[in-house]
Each structure stands twice: as C-alpha cells, then as structure tokens.
C-alpha atoms as a PDB file:
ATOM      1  CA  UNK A   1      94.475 100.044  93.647  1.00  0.00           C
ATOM      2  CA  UNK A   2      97.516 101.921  93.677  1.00  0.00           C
ATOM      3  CA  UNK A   3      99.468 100.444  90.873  1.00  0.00           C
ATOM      4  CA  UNK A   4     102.050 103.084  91.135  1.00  0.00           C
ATOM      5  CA  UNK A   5     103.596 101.473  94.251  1.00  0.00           C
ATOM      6  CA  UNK A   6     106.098  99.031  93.221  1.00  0.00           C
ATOM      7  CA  UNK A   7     106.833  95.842  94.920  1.00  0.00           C
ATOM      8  CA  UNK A   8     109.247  96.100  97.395  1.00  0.00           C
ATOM      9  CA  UNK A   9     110.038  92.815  98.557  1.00  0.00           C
ATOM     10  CA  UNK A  10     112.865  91.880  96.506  1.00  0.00           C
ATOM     11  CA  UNK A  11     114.995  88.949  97.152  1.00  0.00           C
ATOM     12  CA  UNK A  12     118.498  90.607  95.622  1.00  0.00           C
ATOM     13  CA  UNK A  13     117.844  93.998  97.570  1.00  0.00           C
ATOM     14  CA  UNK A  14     116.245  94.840 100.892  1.00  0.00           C
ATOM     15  CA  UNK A  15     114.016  97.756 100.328  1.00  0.00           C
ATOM     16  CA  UNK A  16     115.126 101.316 101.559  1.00  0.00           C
ATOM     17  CA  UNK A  17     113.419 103.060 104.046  1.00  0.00           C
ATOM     18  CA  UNK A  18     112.735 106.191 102.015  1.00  0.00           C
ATOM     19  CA  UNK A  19     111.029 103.538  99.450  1.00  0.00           C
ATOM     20  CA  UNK A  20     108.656 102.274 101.884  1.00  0.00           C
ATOM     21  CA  UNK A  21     107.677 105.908 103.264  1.00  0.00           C
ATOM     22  CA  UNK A  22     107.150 106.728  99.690  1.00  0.00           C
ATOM     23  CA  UNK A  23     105.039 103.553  99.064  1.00  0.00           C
ATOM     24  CA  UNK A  24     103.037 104.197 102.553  1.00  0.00           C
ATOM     25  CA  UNK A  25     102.724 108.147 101.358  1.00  0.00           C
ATOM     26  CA  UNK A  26     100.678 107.369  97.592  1.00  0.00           C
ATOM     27  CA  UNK A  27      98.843 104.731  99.986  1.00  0.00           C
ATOM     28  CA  UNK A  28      97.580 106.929 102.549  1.00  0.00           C
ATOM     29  CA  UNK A  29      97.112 109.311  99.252  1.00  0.00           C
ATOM     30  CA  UNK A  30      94.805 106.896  97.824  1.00  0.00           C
ATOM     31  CA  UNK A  31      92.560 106.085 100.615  1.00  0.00           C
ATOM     32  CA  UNK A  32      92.410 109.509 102.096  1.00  0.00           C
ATOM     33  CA  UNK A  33      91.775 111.318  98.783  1.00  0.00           C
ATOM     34  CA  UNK A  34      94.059 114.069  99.819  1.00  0.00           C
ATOM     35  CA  UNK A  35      97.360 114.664  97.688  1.00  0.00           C
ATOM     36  CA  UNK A  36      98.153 117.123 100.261  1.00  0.00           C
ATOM     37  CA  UNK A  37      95.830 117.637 102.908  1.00  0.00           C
ATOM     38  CA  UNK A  38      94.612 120.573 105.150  1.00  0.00           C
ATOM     39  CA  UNK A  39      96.859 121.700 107.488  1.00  0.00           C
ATOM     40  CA  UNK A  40      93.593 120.575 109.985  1.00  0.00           C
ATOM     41  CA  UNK A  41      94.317 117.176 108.654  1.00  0.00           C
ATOM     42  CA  UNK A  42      98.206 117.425 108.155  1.00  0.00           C
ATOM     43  CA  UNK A  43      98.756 115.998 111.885  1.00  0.00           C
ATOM     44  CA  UNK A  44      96.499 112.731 110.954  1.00  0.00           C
ATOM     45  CA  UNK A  45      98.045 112.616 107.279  1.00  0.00           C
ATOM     46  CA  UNK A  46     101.152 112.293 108.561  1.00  0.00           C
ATOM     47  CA  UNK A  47     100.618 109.999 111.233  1.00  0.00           C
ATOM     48  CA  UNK A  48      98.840 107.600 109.135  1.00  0.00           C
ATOM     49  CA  UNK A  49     101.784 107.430 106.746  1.00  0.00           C
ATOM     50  CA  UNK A  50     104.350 106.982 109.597  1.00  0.00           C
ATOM     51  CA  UNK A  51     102.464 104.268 111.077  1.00  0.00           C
ATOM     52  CA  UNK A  52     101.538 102.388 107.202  1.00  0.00           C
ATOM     53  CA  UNK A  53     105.601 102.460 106.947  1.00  0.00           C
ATOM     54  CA  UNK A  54     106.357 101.273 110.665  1.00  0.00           C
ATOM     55  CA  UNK A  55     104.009  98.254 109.762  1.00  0.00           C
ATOM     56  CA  UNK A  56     105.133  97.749 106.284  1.00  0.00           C
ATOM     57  CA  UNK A  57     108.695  97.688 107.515  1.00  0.00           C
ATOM     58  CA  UNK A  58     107.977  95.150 109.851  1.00  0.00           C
ATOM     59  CA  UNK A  59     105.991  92.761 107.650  1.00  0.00           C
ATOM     60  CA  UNK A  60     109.224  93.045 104.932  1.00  0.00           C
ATOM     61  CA  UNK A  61     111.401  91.895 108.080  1.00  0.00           C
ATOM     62  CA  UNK A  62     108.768  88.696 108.518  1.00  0.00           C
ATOM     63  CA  UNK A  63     108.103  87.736 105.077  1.00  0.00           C
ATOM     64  CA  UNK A  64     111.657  87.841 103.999  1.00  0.00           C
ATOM     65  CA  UNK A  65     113.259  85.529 106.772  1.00  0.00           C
END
C-alpha cells in the first residue's frame, strides 16, 4: 500500500517537513479514495493530513534518537 511514499527515515538526512506532508497527503489519498475531495469533505481531508504529518513527525523524532 502506497509504494509511492518513500522512506523517510534516513540516517545521513533528517527528513523535511514538506516531505512528510507530502508522504501524509498520498496517505490520506489512499485510504480516503479522494485525490481531491469535495469541498464538503475538504475541511476533514485536510485535517486528516495535518494530523498523519504531526504524528509522523513525531515518530521520526523517536525512532531516530
């Protein structure tokens, strides 16, 4: 499932932000079924991809210690 996202845990370079929103944005894609959703979705769309990058972001931080 969603072999376009690339690892991004990489020991010689931290990932970027905009590479984890990206990576949380084809997830959120791929579960919802939307490539771009309704705007009576957009709200939830969006929310779900700032919160899959939030938690990403912090499990990077963890893993990487």
């Amino acid at each position: 499932m969603c072999r376009s996202i690339k690892v991004l845990r990489r020991p010689e370079q931290a990932a970027t932000p905009d590479e984890v929103s990206q990576a949380a944005l084809q997830f959120v894609r791929k579960i919802s079924g939307y490539n771009k959703p309704s705007k009576v979705n957009q709200e939830a769309f969006e929310k779900a991809v700032r919160e899959i990058a939030e938690a990403s972001l912090r499990l990077l931080e963890q893993v990487t210690r």
